[in-house]
PDB file of N, CA and C in Angstrom:
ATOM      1  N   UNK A   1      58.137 -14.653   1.785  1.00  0.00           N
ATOM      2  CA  UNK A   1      57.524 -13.889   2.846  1.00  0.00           C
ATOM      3  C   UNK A   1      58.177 -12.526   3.001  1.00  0.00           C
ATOM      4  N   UNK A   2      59.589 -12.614   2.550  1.00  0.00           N
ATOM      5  CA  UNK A   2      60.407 -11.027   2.801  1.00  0.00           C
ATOM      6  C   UNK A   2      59.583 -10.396   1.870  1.00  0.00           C
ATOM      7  N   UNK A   3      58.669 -10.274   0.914  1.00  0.00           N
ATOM      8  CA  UNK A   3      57.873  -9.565   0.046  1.00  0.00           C
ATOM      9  C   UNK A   3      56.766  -9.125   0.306  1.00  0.00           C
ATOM     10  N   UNK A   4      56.234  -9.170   1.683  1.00  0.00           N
ATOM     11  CA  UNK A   4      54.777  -9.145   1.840  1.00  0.00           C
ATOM     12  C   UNK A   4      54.794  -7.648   1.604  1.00  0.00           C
ATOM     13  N   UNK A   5      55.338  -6.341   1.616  1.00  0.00           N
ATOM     14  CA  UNK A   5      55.113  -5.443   1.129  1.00  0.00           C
ATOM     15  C   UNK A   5      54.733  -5.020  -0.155  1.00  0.00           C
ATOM     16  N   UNK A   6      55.464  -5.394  -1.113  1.00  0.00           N
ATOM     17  CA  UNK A   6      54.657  -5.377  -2.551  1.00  0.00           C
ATOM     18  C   UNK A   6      53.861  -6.082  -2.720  1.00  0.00           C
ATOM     19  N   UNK A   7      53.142  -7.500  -1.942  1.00  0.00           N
ATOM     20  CA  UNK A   7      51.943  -7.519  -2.439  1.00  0.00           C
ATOM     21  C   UNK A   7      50.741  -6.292  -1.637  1.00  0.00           C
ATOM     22  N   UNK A   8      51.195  -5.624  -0.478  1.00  0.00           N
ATOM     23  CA  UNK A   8      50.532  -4.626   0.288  1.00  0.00           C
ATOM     24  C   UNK A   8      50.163  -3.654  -0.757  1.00  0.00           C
ATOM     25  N   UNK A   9      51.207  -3.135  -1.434  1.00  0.00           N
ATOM     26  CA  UNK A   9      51.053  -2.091  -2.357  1.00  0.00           C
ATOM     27  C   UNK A   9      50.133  -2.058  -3.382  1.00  0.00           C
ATOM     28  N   UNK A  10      50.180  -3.571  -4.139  1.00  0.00           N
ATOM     29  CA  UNK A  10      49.644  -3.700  -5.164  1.00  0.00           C
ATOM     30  C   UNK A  10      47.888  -3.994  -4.614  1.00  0.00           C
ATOM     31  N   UNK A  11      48.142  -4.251  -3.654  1.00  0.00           N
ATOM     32  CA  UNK A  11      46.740  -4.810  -3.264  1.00  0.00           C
ATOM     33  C   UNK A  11      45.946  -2.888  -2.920  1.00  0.00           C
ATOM     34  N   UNK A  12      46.656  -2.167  -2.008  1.00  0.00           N
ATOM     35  CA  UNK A  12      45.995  -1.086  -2.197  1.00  0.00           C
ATOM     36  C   UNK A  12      46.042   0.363  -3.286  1.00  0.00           C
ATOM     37  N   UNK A  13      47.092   0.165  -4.193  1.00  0.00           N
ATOM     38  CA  UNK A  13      46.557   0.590  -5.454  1.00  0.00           C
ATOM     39  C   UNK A  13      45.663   0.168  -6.402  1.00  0.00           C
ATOM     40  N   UNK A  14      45.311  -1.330  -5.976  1.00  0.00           N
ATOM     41  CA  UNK A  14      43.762  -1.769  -6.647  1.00  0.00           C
ATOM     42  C   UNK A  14      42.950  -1.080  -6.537  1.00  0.00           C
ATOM     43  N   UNK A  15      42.839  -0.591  -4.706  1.00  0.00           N
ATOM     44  CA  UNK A  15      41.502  -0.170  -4.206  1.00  0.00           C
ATOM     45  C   UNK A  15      42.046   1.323  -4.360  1.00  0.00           C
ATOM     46  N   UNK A  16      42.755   1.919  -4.400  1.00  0.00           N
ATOM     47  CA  UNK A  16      42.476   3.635  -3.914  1.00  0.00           C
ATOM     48  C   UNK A  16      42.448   4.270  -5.078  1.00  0.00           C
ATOM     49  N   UNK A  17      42.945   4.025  -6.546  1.00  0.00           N
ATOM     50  CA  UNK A  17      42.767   4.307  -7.107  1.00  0.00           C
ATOM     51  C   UNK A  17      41.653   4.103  -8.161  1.00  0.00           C
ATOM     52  N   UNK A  18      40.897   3.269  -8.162  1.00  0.00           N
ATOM     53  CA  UNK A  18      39.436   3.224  -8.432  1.00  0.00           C
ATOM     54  C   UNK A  18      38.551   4.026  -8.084  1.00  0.00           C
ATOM     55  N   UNK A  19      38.826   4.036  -6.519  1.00  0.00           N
ATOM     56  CA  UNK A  19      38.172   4.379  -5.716  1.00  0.00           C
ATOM     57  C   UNK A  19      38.101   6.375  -5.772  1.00  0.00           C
ATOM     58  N   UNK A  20      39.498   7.113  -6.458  1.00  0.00           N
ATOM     59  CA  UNK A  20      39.564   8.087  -6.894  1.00  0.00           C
ATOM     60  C   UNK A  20      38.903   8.838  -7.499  1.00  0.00           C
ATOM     61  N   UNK A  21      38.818   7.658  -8.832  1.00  0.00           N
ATOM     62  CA  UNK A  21      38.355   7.974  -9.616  1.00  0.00           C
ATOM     63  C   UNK A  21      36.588   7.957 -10.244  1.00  0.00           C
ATOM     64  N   UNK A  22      35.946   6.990  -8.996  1.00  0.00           N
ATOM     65  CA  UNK A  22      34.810   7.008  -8.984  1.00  0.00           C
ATOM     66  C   UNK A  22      34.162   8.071  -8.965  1.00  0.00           C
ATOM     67  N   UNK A  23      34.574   9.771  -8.491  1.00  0.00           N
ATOM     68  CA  UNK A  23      33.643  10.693  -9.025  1.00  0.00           C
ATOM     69  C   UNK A  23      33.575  10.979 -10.211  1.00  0.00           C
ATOM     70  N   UNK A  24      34.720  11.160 -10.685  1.00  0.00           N
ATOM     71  CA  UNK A  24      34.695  11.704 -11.983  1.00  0.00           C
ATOM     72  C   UNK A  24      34.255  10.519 -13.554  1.00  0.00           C
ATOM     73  N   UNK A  25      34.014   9.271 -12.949  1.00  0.00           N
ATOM     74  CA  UNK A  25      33.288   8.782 -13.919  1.00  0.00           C
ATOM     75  C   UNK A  25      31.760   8.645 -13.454  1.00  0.00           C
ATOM     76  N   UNK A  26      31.436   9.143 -12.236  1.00  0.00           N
ATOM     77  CA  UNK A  26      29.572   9.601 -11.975  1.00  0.00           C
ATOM     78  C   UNK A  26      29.395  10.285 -12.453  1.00  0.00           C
ATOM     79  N   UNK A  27      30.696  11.853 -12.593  1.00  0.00           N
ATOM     80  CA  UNK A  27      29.754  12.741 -13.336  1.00  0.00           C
ATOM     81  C   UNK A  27      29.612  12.510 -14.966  1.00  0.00           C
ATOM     82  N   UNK A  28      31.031  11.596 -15.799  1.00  0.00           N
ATOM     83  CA  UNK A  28      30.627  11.433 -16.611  1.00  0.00           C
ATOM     84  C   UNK A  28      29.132  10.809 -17.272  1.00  0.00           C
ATOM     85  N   UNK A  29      28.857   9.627 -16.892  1.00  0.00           N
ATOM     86  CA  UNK A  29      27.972   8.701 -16.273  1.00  0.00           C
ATOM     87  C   UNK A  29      26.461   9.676 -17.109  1.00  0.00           C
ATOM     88  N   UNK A  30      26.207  10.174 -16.015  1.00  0.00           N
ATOM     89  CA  UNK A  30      25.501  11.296 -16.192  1.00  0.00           C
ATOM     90  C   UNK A  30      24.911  12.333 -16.702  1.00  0.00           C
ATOM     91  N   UNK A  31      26.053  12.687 -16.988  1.00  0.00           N
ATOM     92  CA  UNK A  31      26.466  14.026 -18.212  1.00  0.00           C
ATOM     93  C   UNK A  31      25.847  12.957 -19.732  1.00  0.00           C
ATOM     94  N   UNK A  32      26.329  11.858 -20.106  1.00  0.00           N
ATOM     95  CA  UNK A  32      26.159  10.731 -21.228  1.00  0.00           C
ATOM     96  C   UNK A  32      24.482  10.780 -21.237  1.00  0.00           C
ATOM     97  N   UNK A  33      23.970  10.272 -19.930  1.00  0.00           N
ATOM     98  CA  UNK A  33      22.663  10.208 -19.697  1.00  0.00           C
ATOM     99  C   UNK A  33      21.255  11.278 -20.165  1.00  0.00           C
ATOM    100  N   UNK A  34      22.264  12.611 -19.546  1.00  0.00           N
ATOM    101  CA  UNK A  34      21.148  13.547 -19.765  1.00  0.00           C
ATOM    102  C   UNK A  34      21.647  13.935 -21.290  1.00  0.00           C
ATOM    103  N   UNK A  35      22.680  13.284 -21.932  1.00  0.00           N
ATOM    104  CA  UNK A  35      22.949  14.091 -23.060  1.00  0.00           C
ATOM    105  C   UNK A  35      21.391  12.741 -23.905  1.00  0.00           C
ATOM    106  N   UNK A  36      21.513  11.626 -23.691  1.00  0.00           N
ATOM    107  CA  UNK A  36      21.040  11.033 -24.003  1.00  0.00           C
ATOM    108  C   UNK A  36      19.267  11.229 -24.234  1.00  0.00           C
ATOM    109  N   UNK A  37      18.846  11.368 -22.698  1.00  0.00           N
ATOM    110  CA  UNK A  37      17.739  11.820 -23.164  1.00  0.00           C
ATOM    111  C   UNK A  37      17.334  13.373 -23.701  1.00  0.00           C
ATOM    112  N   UNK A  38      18.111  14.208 -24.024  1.00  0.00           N
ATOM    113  CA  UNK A  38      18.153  15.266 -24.920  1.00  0.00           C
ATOM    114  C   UNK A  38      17.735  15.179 -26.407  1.00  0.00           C
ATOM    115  N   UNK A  39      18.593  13.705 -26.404  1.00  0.00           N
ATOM    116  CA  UNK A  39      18.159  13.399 -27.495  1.00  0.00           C
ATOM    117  C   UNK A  39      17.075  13.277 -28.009  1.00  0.00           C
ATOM    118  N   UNK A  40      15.974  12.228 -27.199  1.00  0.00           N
ATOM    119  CA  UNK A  40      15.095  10.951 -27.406  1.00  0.00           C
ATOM    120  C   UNK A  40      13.773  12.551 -26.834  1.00  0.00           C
ATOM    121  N   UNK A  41      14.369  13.463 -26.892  1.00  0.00           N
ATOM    122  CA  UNK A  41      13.158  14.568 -25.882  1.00  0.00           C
ATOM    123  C   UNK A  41      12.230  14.441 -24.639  1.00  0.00           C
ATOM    124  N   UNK A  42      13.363  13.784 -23.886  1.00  0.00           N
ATOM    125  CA  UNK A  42      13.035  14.076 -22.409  1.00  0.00           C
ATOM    126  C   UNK A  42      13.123  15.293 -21.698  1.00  0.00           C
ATOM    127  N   UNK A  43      14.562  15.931 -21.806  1.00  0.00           N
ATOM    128  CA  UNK A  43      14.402  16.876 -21.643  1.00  0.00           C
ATOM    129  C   UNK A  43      14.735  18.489 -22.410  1.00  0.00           C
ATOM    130  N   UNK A  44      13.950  19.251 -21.964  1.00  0.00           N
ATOM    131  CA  UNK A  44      13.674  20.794 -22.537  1.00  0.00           C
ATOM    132  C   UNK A  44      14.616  21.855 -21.902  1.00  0.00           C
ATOM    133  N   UNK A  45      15.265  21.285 -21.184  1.00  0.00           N
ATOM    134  CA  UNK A  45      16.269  22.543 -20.829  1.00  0.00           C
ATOM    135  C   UNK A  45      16.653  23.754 -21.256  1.00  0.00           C
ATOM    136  N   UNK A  46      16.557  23.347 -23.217  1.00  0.00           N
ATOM    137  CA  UNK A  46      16.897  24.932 -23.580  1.00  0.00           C
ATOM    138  C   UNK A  46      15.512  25.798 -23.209  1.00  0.00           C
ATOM    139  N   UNK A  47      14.475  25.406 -23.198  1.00  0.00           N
ATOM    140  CA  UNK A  47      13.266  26.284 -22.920  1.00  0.00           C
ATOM    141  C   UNK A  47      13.435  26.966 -22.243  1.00  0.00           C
ATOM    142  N   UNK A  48      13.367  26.200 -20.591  1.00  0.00           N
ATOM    143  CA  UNK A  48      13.419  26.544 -19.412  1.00  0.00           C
ATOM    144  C   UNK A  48      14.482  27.712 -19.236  1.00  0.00           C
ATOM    145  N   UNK A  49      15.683  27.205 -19.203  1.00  0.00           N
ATOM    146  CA  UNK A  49      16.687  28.201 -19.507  1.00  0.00           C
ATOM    147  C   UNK A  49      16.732  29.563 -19.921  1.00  0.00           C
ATOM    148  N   UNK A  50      15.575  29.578 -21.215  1.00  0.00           N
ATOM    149  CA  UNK A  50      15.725  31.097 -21.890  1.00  0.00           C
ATOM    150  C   UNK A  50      15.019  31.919 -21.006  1.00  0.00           C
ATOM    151  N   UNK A  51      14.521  31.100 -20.427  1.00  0.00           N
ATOM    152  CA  UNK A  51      13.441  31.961 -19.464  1.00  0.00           C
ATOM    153  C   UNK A  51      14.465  33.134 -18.669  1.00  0.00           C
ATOM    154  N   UNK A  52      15.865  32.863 -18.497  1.00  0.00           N
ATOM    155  CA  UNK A  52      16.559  32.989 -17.380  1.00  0.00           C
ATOM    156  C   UNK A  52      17.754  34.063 -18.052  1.00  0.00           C
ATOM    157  N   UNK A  53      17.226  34.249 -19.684  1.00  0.00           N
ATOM    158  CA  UNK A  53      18.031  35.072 -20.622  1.00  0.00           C
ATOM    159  C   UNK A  53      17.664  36.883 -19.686  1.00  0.00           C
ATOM    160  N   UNK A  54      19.118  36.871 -19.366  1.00  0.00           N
ATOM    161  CA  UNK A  54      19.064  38.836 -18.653  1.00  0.00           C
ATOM    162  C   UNK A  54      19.016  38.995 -17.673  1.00  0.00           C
ATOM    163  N   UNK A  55      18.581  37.926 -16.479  1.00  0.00           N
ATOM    164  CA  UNK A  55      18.827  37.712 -15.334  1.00  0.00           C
ATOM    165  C   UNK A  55      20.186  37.144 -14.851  1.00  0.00           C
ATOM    166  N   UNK A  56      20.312  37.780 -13.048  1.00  0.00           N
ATOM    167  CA  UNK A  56      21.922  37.143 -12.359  1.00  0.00           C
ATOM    168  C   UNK A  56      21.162  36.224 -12.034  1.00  0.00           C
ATOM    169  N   UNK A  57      21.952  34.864 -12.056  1.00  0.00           N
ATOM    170  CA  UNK A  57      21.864  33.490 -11.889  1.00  0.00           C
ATOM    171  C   UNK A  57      22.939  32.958 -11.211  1.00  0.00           C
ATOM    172  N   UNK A  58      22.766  31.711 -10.602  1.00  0.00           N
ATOM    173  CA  UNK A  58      23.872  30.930  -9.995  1.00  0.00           C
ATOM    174  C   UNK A  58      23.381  29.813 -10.704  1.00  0.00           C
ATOM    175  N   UNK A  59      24.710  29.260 -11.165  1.00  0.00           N
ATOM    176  CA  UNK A  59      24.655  27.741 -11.502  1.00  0.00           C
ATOM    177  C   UNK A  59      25.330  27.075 -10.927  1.00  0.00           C
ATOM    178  N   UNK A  60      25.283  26.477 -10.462  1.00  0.00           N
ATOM    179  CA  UNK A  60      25.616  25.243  -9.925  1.00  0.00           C
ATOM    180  C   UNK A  60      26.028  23.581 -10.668  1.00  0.00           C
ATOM    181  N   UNK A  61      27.796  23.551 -10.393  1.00  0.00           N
ATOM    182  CA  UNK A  61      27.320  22.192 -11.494  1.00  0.00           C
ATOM    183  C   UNK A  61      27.864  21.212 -10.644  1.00  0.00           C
ATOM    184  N   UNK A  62      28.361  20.401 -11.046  1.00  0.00           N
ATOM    185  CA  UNK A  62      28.789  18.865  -9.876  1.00  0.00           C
ATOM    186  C   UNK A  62      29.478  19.163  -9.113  1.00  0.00           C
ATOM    187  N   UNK A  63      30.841  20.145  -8.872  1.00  0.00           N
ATOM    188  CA  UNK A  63      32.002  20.237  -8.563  1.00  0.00           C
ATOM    189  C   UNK A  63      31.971  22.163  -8.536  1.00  0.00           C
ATOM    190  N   UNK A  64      31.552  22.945  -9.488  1.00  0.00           N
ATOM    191  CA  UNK A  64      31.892  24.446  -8.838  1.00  0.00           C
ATOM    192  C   UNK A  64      30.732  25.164  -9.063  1.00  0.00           C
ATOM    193  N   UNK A  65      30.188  26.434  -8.895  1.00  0.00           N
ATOM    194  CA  UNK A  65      29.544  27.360  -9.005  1.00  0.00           C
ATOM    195  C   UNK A  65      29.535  28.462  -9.920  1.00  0.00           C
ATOM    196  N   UNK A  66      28.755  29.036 -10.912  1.00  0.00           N
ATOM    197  CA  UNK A  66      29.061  30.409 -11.835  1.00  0.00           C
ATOM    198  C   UNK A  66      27.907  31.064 -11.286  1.00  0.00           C
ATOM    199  N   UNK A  67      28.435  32.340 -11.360  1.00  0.00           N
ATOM    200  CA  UNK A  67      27.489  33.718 -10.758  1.00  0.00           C
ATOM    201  C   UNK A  67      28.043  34.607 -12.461  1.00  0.00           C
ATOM    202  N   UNK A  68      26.379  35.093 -12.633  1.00  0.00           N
ATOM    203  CA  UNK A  68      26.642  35.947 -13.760  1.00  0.00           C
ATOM    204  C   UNK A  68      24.709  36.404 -14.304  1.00  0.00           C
ATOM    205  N   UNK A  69      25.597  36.939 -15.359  1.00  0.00           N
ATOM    206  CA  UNK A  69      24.123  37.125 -15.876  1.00  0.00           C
ATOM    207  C   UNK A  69      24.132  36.335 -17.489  1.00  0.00           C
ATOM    208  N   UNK A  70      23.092  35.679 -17.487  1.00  0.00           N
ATOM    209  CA  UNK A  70      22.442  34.997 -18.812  1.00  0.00           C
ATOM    210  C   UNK A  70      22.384  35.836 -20.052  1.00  0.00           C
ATOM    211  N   UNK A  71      23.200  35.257 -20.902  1.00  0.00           N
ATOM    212  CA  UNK A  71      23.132  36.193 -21.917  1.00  0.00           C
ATOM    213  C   UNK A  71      22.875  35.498 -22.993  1.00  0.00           C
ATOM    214  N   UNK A  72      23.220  34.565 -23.223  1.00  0.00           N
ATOM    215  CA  UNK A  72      22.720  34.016 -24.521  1.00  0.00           C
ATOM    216  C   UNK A  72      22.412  31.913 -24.309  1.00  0.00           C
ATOM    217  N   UNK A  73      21.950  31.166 -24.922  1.00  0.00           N
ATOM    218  CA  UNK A  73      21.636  30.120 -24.609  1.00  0.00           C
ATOM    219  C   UNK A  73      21.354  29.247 -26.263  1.00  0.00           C
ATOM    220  N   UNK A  74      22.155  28.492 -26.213  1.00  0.00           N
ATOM    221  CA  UNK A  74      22.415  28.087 -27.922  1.00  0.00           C
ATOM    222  C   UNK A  74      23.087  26.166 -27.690  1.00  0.00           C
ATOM    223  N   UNK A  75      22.023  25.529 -28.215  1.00  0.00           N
ATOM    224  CA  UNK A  75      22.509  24.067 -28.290  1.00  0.00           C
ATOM    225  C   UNK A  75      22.667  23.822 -26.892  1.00  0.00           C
ATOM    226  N   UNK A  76      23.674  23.064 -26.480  1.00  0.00           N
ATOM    227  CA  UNK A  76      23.792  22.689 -25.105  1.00  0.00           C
ATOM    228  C   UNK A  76      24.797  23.667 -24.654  1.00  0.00           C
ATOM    229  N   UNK A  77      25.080  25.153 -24.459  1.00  0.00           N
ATOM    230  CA  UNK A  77      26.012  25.978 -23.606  1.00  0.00           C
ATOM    231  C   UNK A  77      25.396  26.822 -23.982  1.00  0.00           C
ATOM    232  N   UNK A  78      25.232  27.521 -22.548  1.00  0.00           N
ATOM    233  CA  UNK A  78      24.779  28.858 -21.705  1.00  0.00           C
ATOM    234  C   UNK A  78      26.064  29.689 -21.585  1.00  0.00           C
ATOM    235  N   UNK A  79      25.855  30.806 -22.411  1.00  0.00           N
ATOM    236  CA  UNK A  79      26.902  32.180 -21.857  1.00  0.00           C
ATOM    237  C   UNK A  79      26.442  32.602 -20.500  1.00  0.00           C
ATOM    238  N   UNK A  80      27.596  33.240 -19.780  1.00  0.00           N
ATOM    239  CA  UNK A  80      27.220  33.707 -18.846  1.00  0.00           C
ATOM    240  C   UNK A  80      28.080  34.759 -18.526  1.00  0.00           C
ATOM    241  N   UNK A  81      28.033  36.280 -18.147  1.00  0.00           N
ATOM    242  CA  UNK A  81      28.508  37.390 -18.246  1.00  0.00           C
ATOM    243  C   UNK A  81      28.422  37.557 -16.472  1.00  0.00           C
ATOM    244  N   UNK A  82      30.267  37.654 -16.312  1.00  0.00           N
ATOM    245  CA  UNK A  82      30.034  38.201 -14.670  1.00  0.00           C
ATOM    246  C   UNK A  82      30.000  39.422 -14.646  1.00  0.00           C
ATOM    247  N   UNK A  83      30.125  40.340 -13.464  1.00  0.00           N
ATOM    248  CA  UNK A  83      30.098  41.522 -12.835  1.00  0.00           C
ATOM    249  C   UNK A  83      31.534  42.092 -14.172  1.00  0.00           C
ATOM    250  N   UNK A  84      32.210  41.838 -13.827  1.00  0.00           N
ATOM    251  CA  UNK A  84      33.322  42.247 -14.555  1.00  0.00           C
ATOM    252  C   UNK A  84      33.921  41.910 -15.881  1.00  0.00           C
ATOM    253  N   UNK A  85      32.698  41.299 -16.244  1.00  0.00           N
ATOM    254  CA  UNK A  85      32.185  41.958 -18.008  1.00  0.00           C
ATOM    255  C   UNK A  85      32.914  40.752 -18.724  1.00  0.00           C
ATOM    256  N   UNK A  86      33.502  39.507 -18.268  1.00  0.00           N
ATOM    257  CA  UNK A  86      33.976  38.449 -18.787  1.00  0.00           C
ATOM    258  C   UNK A  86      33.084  37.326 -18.918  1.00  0.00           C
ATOM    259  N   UNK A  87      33.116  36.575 -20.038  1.00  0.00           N
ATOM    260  CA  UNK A  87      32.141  35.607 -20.676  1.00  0.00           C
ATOM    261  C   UNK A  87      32.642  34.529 -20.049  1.00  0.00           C
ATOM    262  N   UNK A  88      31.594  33.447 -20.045  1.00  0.00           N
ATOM    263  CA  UNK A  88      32.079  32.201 -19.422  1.00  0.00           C
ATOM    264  C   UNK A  88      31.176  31.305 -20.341  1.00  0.00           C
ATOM    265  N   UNK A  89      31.391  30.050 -20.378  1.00  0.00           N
ATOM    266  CA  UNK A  89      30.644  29.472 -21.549  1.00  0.00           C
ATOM    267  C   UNK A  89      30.260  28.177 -20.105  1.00  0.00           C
ATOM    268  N   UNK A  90      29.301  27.299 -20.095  1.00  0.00           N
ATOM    269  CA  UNK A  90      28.677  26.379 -19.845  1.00  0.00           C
ATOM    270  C   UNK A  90      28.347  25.547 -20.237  1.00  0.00           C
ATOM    271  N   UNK A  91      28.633  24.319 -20.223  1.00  0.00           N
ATOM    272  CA  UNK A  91      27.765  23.053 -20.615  1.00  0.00           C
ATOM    273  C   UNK A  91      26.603  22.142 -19.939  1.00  0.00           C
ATOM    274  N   UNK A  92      25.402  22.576 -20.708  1.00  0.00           N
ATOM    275  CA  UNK A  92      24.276  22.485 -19.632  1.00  0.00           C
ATOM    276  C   UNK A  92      24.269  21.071 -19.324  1.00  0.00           C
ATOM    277  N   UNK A  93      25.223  19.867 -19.602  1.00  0.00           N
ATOM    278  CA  UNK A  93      25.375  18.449 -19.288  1.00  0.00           C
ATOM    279  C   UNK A  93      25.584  18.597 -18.041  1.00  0.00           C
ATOM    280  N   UNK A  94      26.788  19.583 -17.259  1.00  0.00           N
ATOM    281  CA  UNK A  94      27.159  19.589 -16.317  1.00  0.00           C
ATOM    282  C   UNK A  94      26.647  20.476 -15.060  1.00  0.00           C
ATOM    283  N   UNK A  95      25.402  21.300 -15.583  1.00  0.00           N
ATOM    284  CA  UNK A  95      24.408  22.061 -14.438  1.00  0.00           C
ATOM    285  C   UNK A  95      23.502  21.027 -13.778  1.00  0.00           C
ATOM    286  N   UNK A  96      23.457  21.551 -12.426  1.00  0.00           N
ATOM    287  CA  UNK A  96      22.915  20.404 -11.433  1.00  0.00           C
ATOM    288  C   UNK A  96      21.728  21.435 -11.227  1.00  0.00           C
ATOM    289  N   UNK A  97      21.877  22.484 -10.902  1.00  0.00           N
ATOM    290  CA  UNK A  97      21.112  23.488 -10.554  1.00  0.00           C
ATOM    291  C   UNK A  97      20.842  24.503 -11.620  1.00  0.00           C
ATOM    292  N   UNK A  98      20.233  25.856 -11.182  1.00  0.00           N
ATOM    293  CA  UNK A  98      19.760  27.369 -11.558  1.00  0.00           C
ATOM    294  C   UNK A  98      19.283  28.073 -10.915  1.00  0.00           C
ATOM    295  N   UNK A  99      19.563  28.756 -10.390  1.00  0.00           N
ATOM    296  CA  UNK A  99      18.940  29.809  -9.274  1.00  0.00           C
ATOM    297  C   UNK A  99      19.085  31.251  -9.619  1.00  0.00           C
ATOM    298  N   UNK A 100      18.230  32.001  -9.534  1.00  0.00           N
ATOM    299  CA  UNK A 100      17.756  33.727  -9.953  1.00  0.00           C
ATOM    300  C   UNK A 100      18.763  34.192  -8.526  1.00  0.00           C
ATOM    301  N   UNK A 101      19.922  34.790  -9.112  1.00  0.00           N
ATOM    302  CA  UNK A 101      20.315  35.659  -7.645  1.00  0.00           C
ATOM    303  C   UNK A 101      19.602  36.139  -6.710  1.00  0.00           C
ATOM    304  N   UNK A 102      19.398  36.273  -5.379  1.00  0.00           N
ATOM    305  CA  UNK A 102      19.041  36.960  -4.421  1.00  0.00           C
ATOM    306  C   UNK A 102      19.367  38.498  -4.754  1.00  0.00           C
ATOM    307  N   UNK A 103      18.596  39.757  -4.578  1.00  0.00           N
ATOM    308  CA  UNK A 103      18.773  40.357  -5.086  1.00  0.00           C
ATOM    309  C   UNK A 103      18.477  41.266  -3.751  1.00  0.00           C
ATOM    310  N   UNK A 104      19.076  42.099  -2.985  1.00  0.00           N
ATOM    311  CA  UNK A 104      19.065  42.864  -1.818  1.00  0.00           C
ATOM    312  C   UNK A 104      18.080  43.838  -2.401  1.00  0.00           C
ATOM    313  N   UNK A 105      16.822  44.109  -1.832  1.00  0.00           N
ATOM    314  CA  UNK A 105      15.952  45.139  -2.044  1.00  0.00           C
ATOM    315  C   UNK A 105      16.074  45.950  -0.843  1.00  0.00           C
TER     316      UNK A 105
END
C-alpha cells in the first residue's frame, strides 16, 4: 500500500500521453488518406490549385497558416513566395484550406 503512488503515475502516463499524441496521429491519419485517394483519382487538387498560380493566397493547414503568392505547383507541393521575396514549399497533404487574399480596393 506504501506504493500507491507509482501505480498513480503509471496509470496516468497511460492516459496523458496517448492522449498527446492523438493530434498528431489525426493529422497523419489523413494526410495517408488524401494521399491515398490521389492516388485511386479522387482527388484533382493539382488542377484546382493552378488556378491560384500568381495570386496572394492564404493557406491554411492543420496547425499554421502561409500568406504568399503562388508561384509554381508541381506533384504534391505548392511554392509559395512571401512579400519579402522568400520561397516556402508546401505539402498539399497538409492544406485544409485556400483562400485568394482580401485585397483592400
Amino acid at each position: 500500500m506504501s506504493f500507491w503512488y507509482l501505480w498513480f503515475i503509471i496509470i496516468l502516463c497511460c492516459c496523458i500521453i496517448p492522449a498527446a499524441n492523438a493530434r498528431k496521429i489525426r493529422q497523419v491519419k489523413r494526410a495517408k488518406q488524401n494521399r491515398n485517394k490521389r492516388k485511386l483519382g479522387g482527388l484533382t487538387m493539382n488542377e484546382l490549385i493552378k488556378s491560384f498560380i500568381g495570386k496572394n493566397v492564404l493557406l491554411y493547414g492543420y496547425s499554421t497558416g502561409v500568406e504568399g503568392t503562388v508561384t509554381k505547383v508541381e506533384e504534391n507541393w505548392i511554392e509559395v513566395e512571401d512579400k519579402k521575396g522568400k520561397k516556402q514549399l508546401v505539402n498539399m497533404d497538409y492544406v485544409s484550406r485556400i483562400q485568394e487574399y482580401p485585397r483592400k480596393k
